[in-house]
Protein backbone atom coordinates (compact mmCIF):
# COMPACT_ATOMS: atom_id res chain seq x y z
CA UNK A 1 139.07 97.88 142.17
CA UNK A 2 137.55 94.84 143.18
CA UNK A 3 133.78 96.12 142.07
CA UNK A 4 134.80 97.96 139.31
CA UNK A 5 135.78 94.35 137.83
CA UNK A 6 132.30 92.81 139.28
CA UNK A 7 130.08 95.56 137.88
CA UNK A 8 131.87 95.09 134.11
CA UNK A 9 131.33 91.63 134.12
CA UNK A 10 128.35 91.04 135.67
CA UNK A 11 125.87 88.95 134.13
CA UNK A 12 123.55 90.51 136.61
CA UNK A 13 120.02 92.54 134.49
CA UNK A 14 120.48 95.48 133.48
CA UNK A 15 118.31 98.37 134.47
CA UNK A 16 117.70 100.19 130.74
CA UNK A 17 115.47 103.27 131.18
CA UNK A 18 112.37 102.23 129.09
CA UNK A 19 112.64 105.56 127.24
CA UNK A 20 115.66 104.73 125.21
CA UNK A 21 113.56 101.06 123.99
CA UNK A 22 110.90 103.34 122.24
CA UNK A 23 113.31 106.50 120.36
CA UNK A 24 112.57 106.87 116.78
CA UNK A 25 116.21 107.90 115.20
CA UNK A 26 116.59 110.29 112.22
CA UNK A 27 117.79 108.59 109.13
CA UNK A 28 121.29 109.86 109.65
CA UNK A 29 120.85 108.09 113.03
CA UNK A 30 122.33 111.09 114.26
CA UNK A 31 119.48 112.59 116.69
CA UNK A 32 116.44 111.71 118.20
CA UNK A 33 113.35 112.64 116.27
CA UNK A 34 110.12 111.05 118.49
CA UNK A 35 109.54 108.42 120.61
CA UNK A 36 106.99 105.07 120.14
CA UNK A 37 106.14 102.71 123.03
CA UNK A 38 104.77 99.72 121.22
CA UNK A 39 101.13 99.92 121.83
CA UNK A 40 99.58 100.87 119.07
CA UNK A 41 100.79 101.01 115.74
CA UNK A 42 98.23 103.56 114.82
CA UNK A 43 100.30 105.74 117.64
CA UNK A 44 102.94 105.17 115.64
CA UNK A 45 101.38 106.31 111.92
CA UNK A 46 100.51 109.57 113.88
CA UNK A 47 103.98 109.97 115.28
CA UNK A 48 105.59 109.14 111.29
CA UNK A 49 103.17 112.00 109.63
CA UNK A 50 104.26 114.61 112.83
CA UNK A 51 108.12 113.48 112.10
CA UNK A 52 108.08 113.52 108.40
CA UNK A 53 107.04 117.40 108.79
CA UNK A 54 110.65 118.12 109.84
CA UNK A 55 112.36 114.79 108.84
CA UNK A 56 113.89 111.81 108.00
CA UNK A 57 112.84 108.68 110.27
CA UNK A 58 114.96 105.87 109.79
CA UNK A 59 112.23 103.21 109.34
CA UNK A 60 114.33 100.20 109.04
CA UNK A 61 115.19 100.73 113.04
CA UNK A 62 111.91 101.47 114.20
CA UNK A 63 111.66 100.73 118.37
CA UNK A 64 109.81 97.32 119.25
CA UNK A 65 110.98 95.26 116.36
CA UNK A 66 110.70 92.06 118.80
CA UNK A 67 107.01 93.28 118.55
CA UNK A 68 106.59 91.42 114.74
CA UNK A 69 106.07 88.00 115.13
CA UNK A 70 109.40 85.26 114.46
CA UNK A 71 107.17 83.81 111.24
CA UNK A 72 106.35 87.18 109.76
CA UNK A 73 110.42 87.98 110.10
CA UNK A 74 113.14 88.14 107.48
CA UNK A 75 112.07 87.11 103.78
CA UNK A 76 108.44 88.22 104.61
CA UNK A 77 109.29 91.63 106.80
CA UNK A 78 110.95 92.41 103.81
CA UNK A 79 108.58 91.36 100.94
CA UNK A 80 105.44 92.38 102.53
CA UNK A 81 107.27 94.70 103.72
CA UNK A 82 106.29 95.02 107.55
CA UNK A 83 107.97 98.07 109.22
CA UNK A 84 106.88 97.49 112.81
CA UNK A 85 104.15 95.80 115.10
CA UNK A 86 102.04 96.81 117.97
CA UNK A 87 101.62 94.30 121.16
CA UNK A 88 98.08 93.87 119.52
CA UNK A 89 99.34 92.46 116.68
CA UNK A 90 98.53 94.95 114.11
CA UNK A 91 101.31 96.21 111.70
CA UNK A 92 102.76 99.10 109.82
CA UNK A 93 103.36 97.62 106.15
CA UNK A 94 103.75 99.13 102.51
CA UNK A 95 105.91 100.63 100.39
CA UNK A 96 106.12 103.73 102.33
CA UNK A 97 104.81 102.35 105.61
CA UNK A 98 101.31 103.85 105.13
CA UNK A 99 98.65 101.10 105.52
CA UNK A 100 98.06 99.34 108.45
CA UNK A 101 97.21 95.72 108.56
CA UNK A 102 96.88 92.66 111.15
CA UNK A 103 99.07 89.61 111.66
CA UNK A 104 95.90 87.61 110.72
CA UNK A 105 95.90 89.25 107.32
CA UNK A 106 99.49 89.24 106.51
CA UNK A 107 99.51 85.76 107.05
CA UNK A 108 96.04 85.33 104.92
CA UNK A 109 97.89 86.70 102.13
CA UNK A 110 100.56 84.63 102.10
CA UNK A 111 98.47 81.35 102.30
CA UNK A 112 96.65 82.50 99.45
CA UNK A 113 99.46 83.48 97.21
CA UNK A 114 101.71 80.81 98.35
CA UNK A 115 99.92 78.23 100.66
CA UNK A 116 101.49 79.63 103.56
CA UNK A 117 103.84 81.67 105.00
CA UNK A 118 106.57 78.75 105.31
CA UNK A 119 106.03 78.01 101.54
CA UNK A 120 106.96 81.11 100.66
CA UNK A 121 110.52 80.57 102.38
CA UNK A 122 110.66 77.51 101.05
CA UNK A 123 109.95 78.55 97.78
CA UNK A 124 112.37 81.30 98.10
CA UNK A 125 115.45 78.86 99.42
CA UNK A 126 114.90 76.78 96.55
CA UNK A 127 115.10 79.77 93.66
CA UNK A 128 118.38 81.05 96.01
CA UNK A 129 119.69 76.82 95.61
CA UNK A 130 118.69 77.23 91.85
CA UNK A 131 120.48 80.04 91.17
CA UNK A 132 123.59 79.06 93.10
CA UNK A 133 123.85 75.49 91.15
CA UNK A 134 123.20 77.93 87.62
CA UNK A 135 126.18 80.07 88.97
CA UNK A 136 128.48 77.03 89.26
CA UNK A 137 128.00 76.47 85.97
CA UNK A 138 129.36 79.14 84.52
């Protein structure tokens, strides 16, 4: 009894078989449709098209999401929008996840636009403040 207690709450690491990190779930989330590693987000691409042939991936939990770098998370994953990232640090982005782009470039395109990729957040906290305060007021 004594290390069935130790084993549920150890704080020892887990051993996670590296194969369930890179599934690609069907939309449903219901059944495993292909598998990604992280590499190579051109890998990836490939393994979409072969997918969409029989069906739904569910994009939005797409393996290696720690792969997309902290600044290029949140507001901008989902403006840009960036689906996933390879170890290289080249990305899956678009409407319907079909171009491929680097970090370098996503963040290009925001410090053109915006002056930078923290601008943009910046500018988007203060329209969320704005629109808050015009709430209030009604």
């Amino acid at each position: 009894m004594a290390s069935e207690i130790r084993r549920r709450f150890s704080l020892d690491e887990a051993a996670i078989d590296p194969q369930l990190k890179n599934r690609i779930l069907s939309a449903d989330g219901e059944e495993e449709v292909g598998s990604w590693d992280g590499e190579s987000v051109q890998d990836l691409a490939q393994e979409l098209e072969r997918i969409d042939e029989f069906a739904d991936a569910n994009y939005a939990g797409l393996p290696h999401s720690q792969n997309i770098p902290e600044d290029l998370r949140d507001q901008v994953e989902k403006d840009y929008p960036i689906w996933a990232a390879d170890k290289s640090g080249n990305c899956l982005v678009g409407e319907h996840a079909g171009q491929i782009e680097s970090v370098a470039a996503i963040r290009a395109h925001y410090e053109g636009k915006y002056g930078g990729v923290e601008k943009f957040k910046e500018k988007l906290r203060l329209e969320r403040e704005q629109m808050i305060a015009e709430l209030k007021k009604q």
